[in-house]
PDB file of N, CA and C in Angstrom:
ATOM      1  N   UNK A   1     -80.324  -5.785 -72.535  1.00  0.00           N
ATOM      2  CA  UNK A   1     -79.547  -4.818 -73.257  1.00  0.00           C
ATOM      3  C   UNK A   1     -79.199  -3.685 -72.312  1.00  0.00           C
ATOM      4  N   UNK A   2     -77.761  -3.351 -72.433  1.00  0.00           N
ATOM      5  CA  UNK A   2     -77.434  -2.506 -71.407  1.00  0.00           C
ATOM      6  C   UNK A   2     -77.734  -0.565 -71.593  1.00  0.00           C
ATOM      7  N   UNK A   3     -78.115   0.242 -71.120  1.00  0.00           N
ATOM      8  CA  UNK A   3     -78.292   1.728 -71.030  1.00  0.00           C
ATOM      9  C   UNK A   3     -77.439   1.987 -72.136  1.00  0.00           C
ATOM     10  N   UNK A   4     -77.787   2.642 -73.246  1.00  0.00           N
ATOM     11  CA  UNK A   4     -76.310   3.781 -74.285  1.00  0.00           C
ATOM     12  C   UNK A   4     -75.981   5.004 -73.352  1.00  0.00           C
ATOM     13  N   UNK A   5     -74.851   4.983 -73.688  1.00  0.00           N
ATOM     14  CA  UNK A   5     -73.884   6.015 -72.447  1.00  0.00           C
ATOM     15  C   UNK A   5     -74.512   7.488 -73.257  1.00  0.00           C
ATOM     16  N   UNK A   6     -75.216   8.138 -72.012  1.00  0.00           N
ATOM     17  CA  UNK A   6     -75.822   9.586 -72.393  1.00  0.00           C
ATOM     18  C   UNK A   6     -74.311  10.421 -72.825  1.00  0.00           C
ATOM     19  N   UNK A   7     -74.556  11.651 -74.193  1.00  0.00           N
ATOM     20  CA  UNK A   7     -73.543  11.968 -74.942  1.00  0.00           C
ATOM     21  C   UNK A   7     -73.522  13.409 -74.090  1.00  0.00           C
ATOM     22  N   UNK A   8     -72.635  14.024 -73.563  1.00  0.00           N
ATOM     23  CA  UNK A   8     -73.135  15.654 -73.119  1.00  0.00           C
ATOM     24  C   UNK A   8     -72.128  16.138 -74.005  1.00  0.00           C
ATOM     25  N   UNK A   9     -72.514  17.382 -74.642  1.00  0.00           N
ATOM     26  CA  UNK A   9     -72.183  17.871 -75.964  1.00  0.00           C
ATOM     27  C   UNK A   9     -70.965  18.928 -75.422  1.00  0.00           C
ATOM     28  N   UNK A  10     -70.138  18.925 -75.853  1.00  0.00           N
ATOM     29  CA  UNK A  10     -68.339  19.858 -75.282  1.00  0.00           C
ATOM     30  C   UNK A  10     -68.774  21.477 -75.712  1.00  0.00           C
ATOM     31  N   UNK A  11     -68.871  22.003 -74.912  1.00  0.00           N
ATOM     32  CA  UNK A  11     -68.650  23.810 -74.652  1.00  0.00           C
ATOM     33  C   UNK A  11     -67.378  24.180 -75.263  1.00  0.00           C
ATOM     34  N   UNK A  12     -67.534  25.146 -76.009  1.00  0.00           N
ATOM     35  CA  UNK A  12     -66.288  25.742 -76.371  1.00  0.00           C
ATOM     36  C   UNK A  12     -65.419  26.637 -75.693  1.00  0.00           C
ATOM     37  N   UNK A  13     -64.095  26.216 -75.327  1.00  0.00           N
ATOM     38  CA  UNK A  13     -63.394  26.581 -74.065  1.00  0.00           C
ATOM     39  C   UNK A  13     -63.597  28.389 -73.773  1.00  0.00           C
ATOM     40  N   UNK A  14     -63.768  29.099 -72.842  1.00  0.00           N
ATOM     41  CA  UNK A  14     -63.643  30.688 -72.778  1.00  0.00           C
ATOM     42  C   UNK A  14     -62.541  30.846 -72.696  1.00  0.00           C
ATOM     43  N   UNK A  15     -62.654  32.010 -73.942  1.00  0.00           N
ATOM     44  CA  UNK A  15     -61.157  32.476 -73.822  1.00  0.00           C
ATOM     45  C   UNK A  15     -61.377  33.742 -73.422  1.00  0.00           C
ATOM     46  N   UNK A  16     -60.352  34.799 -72.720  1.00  0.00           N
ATOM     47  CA  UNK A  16     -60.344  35.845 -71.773  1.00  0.00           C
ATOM     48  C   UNK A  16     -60.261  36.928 -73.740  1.00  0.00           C
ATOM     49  N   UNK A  17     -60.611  37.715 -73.329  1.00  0.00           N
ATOM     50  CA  UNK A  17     -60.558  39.141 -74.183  1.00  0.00           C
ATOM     51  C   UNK A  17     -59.657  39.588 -73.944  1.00  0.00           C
ATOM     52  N   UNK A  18     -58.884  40.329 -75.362  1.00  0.00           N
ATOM     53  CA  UNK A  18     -57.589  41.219 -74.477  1.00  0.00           C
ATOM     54  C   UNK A  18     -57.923  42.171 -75.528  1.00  0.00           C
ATOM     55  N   UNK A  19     -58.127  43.618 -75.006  1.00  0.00           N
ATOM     56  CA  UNK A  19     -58.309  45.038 -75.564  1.00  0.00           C
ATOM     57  C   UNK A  19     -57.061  45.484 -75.145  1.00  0.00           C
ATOM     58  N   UNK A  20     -56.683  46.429 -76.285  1.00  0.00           N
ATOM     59  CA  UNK A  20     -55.450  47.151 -75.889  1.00  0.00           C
ATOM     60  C   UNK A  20     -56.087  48.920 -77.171  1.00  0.00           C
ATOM     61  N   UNK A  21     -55.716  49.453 -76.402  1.00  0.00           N
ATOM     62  CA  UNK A  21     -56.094  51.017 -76.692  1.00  0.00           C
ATOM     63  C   UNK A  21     -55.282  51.246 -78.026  1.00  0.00           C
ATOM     64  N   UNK A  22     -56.247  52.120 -78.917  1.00  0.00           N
ATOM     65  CA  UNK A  22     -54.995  52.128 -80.656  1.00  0.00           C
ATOM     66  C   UNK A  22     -54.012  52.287 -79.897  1.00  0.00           C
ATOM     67  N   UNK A  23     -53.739  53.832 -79.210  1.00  0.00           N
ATOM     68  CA  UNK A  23     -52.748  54.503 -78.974  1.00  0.00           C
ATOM     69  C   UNK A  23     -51.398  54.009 -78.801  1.00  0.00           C
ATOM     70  N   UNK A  24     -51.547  52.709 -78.045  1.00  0.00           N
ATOM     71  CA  UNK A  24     -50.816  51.950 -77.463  1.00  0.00           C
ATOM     72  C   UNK A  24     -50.610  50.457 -78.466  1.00  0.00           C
ATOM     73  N   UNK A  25     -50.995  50.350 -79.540  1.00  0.00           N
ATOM     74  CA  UNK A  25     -50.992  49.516 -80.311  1.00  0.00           C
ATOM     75  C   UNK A  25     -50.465  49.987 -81.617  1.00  0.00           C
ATOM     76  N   UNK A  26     -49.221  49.363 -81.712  1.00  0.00           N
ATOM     77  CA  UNK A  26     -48.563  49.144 -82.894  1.00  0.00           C
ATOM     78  C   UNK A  26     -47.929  47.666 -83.591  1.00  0.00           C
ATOM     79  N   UNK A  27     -49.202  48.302 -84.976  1.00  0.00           N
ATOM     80  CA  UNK A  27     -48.819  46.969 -85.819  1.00  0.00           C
ATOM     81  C   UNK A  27     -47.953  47.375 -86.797  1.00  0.00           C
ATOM     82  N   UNK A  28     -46.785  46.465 -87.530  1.00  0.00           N
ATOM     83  CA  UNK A  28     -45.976  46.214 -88.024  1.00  0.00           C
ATOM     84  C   UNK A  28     -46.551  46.378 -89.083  1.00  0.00           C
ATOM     85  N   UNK A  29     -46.141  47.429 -90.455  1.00  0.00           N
ATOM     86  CA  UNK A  29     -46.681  47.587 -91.564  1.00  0.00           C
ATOM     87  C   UNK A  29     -48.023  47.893 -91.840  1.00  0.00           C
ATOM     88  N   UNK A  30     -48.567  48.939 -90.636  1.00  0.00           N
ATOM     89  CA  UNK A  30     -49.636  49.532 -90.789  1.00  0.00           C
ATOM     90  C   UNK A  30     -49.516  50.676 -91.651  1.00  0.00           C
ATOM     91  N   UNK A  31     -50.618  50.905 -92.413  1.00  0.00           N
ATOM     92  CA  UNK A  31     -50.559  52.463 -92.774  1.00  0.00           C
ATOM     93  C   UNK A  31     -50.724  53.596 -91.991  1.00  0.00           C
ATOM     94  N   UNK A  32     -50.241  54.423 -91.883  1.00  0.00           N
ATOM     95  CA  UNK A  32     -50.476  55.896 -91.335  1.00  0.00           C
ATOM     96  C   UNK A  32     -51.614  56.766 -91.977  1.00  0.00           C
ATOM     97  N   UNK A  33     -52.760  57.339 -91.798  1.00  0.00           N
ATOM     98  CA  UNK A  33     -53.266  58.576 -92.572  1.00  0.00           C
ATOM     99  C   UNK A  33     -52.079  59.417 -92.991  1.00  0.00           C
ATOM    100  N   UNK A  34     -52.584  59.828 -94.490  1.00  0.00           N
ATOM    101  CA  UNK A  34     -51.521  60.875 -94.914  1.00  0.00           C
ATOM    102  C   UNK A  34     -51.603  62.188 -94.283  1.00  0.00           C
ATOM    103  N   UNK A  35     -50.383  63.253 -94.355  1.00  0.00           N
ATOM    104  CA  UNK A  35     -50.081  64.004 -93.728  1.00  0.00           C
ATOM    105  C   UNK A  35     -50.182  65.328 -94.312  1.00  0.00           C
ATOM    106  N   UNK A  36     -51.301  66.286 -94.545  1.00  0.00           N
ATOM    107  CA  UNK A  36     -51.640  67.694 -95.225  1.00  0.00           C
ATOM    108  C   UNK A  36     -50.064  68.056 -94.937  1.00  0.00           C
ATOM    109  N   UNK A  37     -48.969  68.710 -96.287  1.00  0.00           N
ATOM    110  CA  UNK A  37     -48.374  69.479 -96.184  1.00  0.00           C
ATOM    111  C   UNK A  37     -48.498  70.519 -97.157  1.00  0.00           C
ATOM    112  N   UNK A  38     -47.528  71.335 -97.130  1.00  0.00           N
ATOM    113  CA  UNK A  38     -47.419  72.238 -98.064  1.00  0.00           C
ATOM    114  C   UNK A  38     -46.255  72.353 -99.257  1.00  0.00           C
ATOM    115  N   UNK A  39     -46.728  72.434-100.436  1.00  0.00           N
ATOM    116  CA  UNK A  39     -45.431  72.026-101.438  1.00  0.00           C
ATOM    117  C   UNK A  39     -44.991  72.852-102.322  1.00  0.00           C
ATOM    118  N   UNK A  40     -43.748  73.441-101.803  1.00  0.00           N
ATOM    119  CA  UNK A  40     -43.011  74.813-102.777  1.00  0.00           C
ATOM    120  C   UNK A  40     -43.208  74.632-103.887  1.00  0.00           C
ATOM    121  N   UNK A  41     -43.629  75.874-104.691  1.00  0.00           N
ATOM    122  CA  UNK A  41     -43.612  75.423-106.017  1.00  0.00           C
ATOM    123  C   UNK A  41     -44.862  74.936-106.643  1.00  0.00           C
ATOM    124  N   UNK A  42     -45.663  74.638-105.939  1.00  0.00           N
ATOM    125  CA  UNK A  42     -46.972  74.493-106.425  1.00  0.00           C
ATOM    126  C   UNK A  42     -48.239  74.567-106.056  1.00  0.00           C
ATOM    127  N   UNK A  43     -49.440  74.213-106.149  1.00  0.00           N
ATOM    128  CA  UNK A  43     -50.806  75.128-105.679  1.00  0.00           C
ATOM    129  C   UNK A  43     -51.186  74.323-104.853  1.00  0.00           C
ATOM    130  N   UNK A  44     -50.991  75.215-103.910  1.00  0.00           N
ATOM    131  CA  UNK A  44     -51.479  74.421-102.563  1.00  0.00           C
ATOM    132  C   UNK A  44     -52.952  75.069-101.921  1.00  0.00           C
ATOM    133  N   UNK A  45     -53.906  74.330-101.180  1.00  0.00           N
ATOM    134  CA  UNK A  45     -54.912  74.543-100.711  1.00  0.00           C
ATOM    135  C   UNK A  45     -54.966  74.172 -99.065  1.00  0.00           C
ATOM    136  N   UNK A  46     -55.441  74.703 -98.377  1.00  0.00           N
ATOM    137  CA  UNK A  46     -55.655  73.960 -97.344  1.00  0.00           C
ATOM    138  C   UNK A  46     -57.071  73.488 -96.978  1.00  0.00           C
ATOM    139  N   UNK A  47     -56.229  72.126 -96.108  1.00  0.00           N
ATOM    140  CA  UNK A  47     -56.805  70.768 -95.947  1.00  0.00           C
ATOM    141  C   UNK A  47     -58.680  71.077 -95.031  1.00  0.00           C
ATOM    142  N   UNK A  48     -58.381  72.560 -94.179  1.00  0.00           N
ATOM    143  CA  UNK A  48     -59.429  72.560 -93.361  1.00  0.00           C
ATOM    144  C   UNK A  48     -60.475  73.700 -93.790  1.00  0.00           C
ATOM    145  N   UNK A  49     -59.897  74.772 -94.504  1.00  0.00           N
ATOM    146  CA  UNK A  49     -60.893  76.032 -95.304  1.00  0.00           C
ATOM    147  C   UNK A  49     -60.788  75.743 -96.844  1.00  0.00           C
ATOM    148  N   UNK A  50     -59.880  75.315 -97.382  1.00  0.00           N
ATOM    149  CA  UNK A  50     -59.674  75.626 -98.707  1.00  0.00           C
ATOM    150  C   UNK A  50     -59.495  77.068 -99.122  1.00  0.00           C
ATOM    151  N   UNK A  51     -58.840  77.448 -98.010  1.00  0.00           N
ATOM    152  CA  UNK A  51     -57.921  78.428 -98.874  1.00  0.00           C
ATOM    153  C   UNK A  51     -56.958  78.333 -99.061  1.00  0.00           C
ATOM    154  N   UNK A  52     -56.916  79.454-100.330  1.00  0.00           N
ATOM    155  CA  UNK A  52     -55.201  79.124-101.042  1.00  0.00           C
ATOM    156  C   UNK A  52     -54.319  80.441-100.874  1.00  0.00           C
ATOM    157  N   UNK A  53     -54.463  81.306 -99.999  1.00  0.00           N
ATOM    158  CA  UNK A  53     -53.753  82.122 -99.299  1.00  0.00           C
ATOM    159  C   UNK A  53     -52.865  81.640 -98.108  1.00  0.00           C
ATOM    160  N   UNK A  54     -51.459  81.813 -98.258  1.00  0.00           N
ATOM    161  CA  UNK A  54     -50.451  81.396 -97.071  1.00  0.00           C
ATOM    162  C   UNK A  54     -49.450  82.508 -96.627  1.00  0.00           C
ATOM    163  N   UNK A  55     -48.981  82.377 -95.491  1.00  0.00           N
ATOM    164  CA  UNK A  55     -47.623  83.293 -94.511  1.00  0.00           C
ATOM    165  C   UNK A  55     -47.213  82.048 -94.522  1.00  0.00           C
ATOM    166  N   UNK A  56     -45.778  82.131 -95.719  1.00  0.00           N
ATOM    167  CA  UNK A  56     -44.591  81.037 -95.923  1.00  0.00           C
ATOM    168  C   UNK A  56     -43.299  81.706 -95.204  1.00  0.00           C
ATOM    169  N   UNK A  57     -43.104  81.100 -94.496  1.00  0.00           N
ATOM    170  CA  UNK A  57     -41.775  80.620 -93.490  1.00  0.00           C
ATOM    171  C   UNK A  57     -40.850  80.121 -93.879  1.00  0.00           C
ATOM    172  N   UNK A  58     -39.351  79.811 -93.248  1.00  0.00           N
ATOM    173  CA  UNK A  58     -38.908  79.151 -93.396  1.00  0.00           C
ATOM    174  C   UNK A  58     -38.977  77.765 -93.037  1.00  0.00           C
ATOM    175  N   UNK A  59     -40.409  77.015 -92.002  1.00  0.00           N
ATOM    176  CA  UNK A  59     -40.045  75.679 -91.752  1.00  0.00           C
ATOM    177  C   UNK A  59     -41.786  75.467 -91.990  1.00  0.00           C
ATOM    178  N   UNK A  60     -42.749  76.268 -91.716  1.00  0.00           N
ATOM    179  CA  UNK A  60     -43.706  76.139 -92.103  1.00  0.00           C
ATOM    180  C   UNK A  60     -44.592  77.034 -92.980  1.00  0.00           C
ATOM    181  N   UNK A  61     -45.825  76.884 -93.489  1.00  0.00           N
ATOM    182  CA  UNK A  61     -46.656  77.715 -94.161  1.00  0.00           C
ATOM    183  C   UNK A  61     -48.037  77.644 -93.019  1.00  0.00           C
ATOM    184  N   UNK A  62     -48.508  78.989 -93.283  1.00  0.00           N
ATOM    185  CA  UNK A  62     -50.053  79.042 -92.397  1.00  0.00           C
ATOM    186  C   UNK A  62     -50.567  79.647 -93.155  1.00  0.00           C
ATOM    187  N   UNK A  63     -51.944  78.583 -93.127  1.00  0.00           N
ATOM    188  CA  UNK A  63     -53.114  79.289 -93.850  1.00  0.00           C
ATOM    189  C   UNK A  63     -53.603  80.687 -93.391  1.00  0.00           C
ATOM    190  N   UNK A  64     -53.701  81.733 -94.355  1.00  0.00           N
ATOM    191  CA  UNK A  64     -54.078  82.879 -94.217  1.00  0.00           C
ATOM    192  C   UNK A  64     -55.649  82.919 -93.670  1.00  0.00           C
ATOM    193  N   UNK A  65     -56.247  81.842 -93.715  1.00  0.00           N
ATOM    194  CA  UNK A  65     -57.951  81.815 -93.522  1.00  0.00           C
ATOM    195  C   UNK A  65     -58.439  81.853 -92.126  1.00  0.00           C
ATOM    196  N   UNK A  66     -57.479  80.208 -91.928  1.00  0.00           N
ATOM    197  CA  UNK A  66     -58.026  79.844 -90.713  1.00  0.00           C
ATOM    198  C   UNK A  66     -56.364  79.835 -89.845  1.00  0.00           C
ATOM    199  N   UNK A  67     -55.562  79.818 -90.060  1.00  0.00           N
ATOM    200  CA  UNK A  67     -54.380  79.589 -89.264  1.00  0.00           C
ATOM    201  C   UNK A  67     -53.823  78.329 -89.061  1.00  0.00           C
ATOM    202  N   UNK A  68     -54.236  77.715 -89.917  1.00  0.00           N
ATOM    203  CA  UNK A  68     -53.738  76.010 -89.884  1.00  0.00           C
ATOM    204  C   UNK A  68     -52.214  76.104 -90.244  1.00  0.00           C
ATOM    205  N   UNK A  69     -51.044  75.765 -89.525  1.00  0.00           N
ATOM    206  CA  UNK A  69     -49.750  75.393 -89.706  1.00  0.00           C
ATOM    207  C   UNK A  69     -49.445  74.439 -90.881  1.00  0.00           C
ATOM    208  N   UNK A  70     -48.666  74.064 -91.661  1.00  0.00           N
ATOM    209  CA  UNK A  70     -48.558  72.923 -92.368  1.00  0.00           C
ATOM    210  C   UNK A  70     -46.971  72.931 -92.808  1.00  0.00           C
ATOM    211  N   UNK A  71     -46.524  71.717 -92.439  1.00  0.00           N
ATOM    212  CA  UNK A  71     -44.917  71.466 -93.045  1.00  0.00           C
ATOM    213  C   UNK A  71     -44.482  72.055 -94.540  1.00  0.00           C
ATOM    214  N   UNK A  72     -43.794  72.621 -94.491  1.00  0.00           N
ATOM    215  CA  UNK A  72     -42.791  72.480 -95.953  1.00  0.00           C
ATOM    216  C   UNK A  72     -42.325  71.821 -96.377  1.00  0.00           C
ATOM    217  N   UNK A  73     -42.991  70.775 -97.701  1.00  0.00           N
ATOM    218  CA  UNK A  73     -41.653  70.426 -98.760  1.00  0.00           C
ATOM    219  C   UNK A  73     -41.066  70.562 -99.659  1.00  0.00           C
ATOM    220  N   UNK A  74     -39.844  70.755 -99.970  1.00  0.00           N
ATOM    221  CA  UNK A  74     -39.195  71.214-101.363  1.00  0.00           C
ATOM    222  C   UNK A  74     -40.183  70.135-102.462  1.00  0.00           C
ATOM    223  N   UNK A  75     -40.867  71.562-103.452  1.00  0.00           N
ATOM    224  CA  UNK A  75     -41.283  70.498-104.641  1.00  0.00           C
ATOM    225  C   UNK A  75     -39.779  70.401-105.552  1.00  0.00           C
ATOM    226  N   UNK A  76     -40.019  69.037-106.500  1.00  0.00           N
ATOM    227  CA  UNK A  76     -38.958  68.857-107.299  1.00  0.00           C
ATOM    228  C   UNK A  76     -38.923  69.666-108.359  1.00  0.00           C
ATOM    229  N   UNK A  77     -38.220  69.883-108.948  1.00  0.00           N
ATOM    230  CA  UNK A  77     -38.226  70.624-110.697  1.00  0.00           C
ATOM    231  C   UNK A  77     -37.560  69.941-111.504  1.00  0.00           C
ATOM    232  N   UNK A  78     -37.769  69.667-112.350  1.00  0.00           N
ATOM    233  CA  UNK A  78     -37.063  69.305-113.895  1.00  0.00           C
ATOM    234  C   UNK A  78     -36.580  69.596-114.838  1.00  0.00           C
ATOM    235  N   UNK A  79     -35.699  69.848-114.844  1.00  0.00           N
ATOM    236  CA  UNK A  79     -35.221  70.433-116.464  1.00  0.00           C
ATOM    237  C   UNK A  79     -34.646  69.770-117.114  1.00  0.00           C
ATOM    238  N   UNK A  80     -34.946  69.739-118.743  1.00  0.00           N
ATOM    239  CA  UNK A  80     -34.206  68.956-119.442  1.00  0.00           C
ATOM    240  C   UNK A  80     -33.568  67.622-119.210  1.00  0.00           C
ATOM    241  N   UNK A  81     -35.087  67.075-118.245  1.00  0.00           N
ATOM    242  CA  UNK A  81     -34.991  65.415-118.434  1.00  0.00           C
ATOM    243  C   UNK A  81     -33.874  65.226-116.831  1.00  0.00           C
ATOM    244  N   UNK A  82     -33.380  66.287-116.584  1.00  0.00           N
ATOM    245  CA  UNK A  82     -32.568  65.714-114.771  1.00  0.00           C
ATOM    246  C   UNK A  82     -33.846  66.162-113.735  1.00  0.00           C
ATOM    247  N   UNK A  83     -34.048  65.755-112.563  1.00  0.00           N
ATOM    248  CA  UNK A  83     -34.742  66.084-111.680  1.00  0.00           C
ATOM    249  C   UNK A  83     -33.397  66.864-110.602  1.00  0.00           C
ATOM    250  N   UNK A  84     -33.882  67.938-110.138  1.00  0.00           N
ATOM    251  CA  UNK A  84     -32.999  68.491-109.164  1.00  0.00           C
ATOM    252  C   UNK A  84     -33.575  68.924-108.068  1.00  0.00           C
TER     253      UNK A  84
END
């Protein structure tokens, strides 16, 4: 009876790693963290003291506390069922 052919068991091939830095990585239909702004028209706080004291601008608002900048957006209003 002849030798059974010894079996050597298959390694799973190496594959190389590829890191790429967030910064430099953009995926398609990722979310963004939302963006602290400030909204005319209604009670705003800020995101880093919680205060609700501001120096409103014309393009931004700053917290009176700590000095945090924050965008302006027109809030909406409603009257009588139209949004304007």
């Amino acid at each position: 009876m002849a030798n059974p052919a010894k079996v050597i068991p298959l390694r799973p091939a190496k594959v190389a790693e590829v890191t790429a830095r967030p910064a430099t990585l953009t995926i398609i239909g990722a979310r963004r963290p939302p963006v602290p702004v400030f909204i005319a028209g209604s009670a705003n706080r800020c995101p880093d003291c919680h205060g609700e004291a501001f120096h409103v601008g014309r393009v931004t608002a700053e917290c009176a506390g700590c000095g945090l900048p924050l965008a302006i957006i027109a809030g909406r209003q409603k009257t009588g069922g139209a949004v304007r």
